[in-house]
N, C-alpha and C. Protein backbone atom coordinates (compact mmCIF):
# COMPACT_ATOMS: atom_id res chain seq x y z
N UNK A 1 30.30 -19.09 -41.08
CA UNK A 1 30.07 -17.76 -41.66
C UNK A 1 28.72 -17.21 -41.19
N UNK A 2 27.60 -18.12 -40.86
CA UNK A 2 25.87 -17.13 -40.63
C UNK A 2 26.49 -17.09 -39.54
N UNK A 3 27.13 -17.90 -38.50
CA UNK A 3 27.17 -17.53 -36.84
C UNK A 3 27.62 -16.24 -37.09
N UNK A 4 29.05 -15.87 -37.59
CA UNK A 4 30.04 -14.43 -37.37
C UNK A 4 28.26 -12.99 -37.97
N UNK A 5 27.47 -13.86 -38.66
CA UNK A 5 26.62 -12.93 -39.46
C UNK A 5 25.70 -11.89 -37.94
N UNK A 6 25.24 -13.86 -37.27
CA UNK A 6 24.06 -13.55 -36.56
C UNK A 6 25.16 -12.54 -35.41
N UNK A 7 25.78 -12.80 -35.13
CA UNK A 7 26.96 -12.37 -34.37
C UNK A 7 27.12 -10.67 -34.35
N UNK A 8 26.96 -10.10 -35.53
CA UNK A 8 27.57 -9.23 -36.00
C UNK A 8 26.11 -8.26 -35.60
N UNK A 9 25.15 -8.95 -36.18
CA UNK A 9 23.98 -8.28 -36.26
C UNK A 9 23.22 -8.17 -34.77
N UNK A 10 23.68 -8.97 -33.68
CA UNK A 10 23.56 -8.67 -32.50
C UNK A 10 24.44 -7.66 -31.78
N UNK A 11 25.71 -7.15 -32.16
CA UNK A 11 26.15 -5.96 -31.54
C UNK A 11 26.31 -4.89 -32.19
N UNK A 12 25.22 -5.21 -33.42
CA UNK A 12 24.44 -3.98 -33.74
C UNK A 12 23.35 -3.52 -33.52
N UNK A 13 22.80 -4.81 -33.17
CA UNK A 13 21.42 -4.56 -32.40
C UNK A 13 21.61 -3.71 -31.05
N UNK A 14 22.77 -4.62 -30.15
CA UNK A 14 23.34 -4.28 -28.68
C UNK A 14 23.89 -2.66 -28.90
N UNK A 15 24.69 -2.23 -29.92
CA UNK A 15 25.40 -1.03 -29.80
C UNK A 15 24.00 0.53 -30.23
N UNK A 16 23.40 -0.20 -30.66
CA UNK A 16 21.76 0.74 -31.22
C UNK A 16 21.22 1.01 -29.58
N UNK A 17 20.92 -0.10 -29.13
CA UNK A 17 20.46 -0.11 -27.52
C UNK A 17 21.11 0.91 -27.10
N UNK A 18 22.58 0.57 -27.04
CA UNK A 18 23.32 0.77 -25.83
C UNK A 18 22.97 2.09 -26.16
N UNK A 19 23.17 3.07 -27.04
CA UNK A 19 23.13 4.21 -27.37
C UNK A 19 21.86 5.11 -27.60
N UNK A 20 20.89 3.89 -27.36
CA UNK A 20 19.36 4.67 -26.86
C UNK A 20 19.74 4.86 -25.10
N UNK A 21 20.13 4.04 -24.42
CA UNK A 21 20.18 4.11 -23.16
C UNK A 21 20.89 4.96 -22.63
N UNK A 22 22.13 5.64 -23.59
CA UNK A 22 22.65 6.39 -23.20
C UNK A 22 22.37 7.78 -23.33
N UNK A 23 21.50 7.89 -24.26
CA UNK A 23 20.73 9.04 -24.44
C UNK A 23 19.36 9.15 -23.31
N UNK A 24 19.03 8.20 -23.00
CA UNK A 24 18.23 8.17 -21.74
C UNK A 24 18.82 8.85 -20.72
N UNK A 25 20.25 8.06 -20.65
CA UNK A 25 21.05 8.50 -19.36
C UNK A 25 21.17 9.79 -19.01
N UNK A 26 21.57 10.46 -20.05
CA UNK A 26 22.03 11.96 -20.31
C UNK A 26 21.05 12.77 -20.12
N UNK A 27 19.70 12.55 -20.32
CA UNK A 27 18.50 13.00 -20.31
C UNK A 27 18.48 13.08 -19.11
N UNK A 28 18.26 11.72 -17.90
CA UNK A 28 17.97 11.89 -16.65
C UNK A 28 18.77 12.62 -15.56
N UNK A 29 19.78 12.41 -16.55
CA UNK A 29 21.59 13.48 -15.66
C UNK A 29 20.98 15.29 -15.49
N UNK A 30 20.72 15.87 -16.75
CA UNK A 30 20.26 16.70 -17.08
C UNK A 30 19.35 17.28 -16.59
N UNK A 31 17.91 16.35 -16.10
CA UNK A 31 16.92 16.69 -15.42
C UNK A 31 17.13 16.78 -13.84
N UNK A 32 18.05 15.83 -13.54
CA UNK A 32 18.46 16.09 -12.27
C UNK A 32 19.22 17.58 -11.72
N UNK A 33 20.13 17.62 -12.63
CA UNK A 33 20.88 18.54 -12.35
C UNK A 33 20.10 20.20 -12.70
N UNK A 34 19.11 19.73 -13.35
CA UNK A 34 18.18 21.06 -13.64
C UNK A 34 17.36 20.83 -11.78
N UNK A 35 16.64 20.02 -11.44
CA UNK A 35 16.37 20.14 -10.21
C UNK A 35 17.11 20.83 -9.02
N UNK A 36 18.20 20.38 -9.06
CA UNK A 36 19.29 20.78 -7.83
C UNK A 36 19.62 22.08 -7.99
N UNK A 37 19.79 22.52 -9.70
CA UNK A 37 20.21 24.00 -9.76
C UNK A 37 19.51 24.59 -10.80
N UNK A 38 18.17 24.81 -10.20
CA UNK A 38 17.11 25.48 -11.31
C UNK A 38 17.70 26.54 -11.69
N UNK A 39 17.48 26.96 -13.25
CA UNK A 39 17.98 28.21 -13.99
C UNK A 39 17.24 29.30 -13.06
């Protein structure tokens, strides 16, 4: 039962990440694409 705990609480840790990184991502997508086709 603590393994499934520690378990659980690592792909919440992992899914928190993942979803900072993906907000990174989107950010750098964004800035790029503002470069290539300035307003």
């Amino acid at each position: 039962m603590k393994f499934n705990q520690q378990l659980e609480q690592l792909l919440k840790t992992l899914s928190q990440f993942t979803d900072a990184e993906g907000e990174l991502l989107k950010q750098n997508v964004k800035h790029s694409a503002e470069k290539f086709d300035p307003e």
